[in-house]
C-alpha atoms as a PDB file:
ATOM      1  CA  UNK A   1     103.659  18.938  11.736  1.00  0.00           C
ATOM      2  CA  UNK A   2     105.201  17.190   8.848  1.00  0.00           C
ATOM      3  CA  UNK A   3     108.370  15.795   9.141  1.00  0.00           C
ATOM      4  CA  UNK A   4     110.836  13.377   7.301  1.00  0.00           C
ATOM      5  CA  UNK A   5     110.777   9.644   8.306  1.00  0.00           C
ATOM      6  CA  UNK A   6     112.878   7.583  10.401  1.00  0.00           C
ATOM      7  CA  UNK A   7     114.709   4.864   8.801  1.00  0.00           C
ATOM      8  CA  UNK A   8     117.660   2.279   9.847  1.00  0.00           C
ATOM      9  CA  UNK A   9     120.032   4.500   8.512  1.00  0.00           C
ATOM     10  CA  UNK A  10     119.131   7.510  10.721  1.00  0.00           C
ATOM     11  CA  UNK A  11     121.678   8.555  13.536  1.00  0.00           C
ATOM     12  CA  UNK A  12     119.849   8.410  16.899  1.00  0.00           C
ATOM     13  CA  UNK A  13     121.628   8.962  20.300  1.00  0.00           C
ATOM     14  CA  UNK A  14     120.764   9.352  23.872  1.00  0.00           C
ATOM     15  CA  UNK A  15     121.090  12.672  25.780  1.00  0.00           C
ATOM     16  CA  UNK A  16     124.674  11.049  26.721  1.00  0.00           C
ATOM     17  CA  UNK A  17     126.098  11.024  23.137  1.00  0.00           C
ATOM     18  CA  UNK A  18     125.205   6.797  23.193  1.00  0.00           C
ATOM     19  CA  UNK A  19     124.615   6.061  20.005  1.00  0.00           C
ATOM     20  CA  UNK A  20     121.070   3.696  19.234  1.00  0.00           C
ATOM     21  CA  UNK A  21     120.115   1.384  16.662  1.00  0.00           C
ATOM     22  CA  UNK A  22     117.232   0.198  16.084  1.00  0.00           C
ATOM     23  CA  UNK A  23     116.288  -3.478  16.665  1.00  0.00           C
ATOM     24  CA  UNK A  24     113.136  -3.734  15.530  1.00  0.00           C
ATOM     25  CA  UNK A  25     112.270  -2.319  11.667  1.00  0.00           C
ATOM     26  CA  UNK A  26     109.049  -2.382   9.020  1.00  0.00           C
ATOM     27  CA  UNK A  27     110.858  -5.466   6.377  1.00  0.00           C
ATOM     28  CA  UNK A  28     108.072  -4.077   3.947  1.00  0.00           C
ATOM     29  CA  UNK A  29     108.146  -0.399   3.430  1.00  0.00           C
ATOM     30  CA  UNK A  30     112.067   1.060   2.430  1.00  0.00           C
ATOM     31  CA  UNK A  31     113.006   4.601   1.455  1.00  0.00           C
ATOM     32  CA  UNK A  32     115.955   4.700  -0.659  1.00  0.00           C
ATOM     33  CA  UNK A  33     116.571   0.937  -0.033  1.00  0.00           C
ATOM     34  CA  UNK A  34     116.375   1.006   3.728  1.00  0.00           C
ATOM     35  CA  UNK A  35     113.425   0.067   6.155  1.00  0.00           C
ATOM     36  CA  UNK A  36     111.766   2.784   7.675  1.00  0.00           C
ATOM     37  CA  UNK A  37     110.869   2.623  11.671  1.00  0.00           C
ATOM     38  CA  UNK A  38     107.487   2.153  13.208  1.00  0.00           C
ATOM     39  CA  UNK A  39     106.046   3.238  16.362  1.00  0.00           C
ATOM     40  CA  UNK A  40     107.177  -0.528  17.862  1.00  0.00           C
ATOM     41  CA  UNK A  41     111.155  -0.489  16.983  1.00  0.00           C
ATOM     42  CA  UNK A  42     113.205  -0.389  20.093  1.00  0.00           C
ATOM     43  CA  UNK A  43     116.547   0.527  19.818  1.00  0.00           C
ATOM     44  CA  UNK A  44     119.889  -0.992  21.934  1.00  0.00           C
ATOM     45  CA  UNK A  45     122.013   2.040  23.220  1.00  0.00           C
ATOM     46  CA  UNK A  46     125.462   1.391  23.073  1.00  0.00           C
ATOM     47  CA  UNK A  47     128.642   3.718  24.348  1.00  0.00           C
ATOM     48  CA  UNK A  48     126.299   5.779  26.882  1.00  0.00           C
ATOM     49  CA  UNK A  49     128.471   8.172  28.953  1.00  0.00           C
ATOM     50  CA  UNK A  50     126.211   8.163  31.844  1.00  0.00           C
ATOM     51  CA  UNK A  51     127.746   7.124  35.151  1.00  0.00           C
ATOM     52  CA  UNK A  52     126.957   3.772  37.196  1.00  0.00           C
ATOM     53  CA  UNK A  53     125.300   3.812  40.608  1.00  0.00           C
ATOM     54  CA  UNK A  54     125.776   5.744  43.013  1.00  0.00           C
ATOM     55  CA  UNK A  55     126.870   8.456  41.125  1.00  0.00           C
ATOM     56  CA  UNK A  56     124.097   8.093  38.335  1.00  0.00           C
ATOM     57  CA  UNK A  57     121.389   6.027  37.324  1.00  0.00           C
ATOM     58  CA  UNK A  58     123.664   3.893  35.087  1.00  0.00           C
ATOM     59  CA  UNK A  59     124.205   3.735  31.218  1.00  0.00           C
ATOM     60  CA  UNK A  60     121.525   3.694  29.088  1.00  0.00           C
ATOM     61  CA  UNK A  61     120.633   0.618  27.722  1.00  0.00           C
ATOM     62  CA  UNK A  62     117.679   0.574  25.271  1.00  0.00           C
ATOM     63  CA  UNK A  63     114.534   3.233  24.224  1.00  0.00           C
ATOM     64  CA  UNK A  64     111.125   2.254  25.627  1.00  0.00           C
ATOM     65  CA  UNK A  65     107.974   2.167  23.286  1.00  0.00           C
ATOM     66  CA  UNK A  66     107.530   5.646  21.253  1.00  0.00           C
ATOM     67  CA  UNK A  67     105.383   8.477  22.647  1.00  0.00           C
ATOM     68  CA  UNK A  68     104.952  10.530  19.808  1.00  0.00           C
ATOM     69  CA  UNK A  69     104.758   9.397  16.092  1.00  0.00           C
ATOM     70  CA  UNK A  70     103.434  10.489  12.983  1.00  0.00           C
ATOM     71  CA  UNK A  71      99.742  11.154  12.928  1.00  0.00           C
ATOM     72  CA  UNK A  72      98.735  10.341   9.357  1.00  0.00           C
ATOM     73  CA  UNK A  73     101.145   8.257   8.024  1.00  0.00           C
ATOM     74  CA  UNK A  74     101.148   3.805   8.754  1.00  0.00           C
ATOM     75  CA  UNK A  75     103.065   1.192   7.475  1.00  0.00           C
ATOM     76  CA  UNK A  76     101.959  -2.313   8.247  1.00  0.00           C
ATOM     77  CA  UNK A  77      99.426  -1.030  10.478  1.00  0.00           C
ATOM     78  CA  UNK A  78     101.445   0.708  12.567  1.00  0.00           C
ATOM     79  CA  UNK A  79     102.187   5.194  12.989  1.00  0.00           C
ATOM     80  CA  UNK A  80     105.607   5.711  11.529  1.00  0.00           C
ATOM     81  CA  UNK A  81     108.361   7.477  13.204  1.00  0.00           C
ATOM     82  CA  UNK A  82     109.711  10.723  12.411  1.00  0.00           C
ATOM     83  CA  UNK A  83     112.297  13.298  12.878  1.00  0.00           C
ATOM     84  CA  UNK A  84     110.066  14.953  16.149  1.00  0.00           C
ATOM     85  CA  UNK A  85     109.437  11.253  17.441  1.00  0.00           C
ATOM     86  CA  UNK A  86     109.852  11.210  21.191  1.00  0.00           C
ATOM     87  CA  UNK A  87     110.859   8.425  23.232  1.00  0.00           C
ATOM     88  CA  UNK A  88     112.549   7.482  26.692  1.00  0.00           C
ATOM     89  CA  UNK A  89     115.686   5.811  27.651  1.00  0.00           C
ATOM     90  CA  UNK A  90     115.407   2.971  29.917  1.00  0.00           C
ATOM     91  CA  UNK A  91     116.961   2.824  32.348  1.00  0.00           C
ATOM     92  CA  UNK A  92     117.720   6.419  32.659  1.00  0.00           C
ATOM     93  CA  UNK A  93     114.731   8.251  31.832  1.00  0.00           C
ATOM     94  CA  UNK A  94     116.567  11.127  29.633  1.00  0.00           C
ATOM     95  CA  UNK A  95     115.232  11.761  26.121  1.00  0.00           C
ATOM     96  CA  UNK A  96     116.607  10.684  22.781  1.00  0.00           C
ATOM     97  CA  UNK A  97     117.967  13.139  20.222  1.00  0.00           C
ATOM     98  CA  UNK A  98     117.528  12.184  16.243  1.00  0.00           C
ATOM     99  CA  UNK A  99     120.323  13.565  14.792  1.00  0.00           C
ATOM    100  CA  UNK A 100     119.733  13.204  11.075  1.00  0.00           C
ATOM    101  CA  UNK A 101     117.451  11.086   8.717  1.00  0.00           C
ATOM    102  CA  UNK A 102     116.843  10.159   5.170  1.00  0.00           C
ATOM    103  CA  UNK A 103     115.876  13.849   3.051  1.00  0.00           C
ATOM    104  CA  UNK A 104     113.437  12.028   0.369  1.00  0.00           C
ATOM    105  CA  UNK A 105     109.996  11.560   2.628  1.00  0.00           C
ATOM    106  CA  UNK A 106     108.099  12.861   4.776  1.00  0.00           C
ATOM    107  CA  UNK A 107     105.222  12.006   7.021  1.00  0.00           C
ATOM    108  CA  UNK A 108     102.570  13.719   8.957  1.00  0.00           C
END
């Protein structure tokens, strides 16, 4: 299903309001002068709510490699990421939420 593209500027959190930003970004393809996000960023969590052992698993730290990415659409070689993406938080486990992105592209 089509969707509009991840880029540095989108607002990304973990289930635990932590906000992430990404690490890792595509230095050749921009949208609206900012670099879109590939299937290998990884972002660093930071602000996490979740509780530290024993009464949780701990804060979450960073997102693991993305499960789901666009279908159709590369850049560099690699599927870009967009607003459905799915990834996990390490070392929690919990899903990410993508709370808003760029409004010019979209991908498939």
């Amino acid at each position: 299903m089509p969707g509009f593209i991840l880029d540095v500027g989108s607002t990304i959190q973990c289930i635990h309001a932590g906000q992430a930003k990404p690490i890792i970004s595509n230095p050749r393809v921009k949208i609206e002068g900012r670099r879109i996000l590939t299937q290998v960023c990884i972002c660093r969590i930071t602000g996490c709510s979740n509780p530290p052992p024993p009464a949780g698993l701990g804060p979450c730290v960073t997102t693991a490699p993305w499960i789901t990415t666009a279908a159709r659409v590369t850049a560099s070689g690699m599927p870009v990421l967009l607003r459905d993406s799915q990834t996990l938080c390490i070392p929690t486990g919990t899903n990410i939420l993508i709370q808003s992105t760029q409004t010019r592209v979209k991908g498939m």
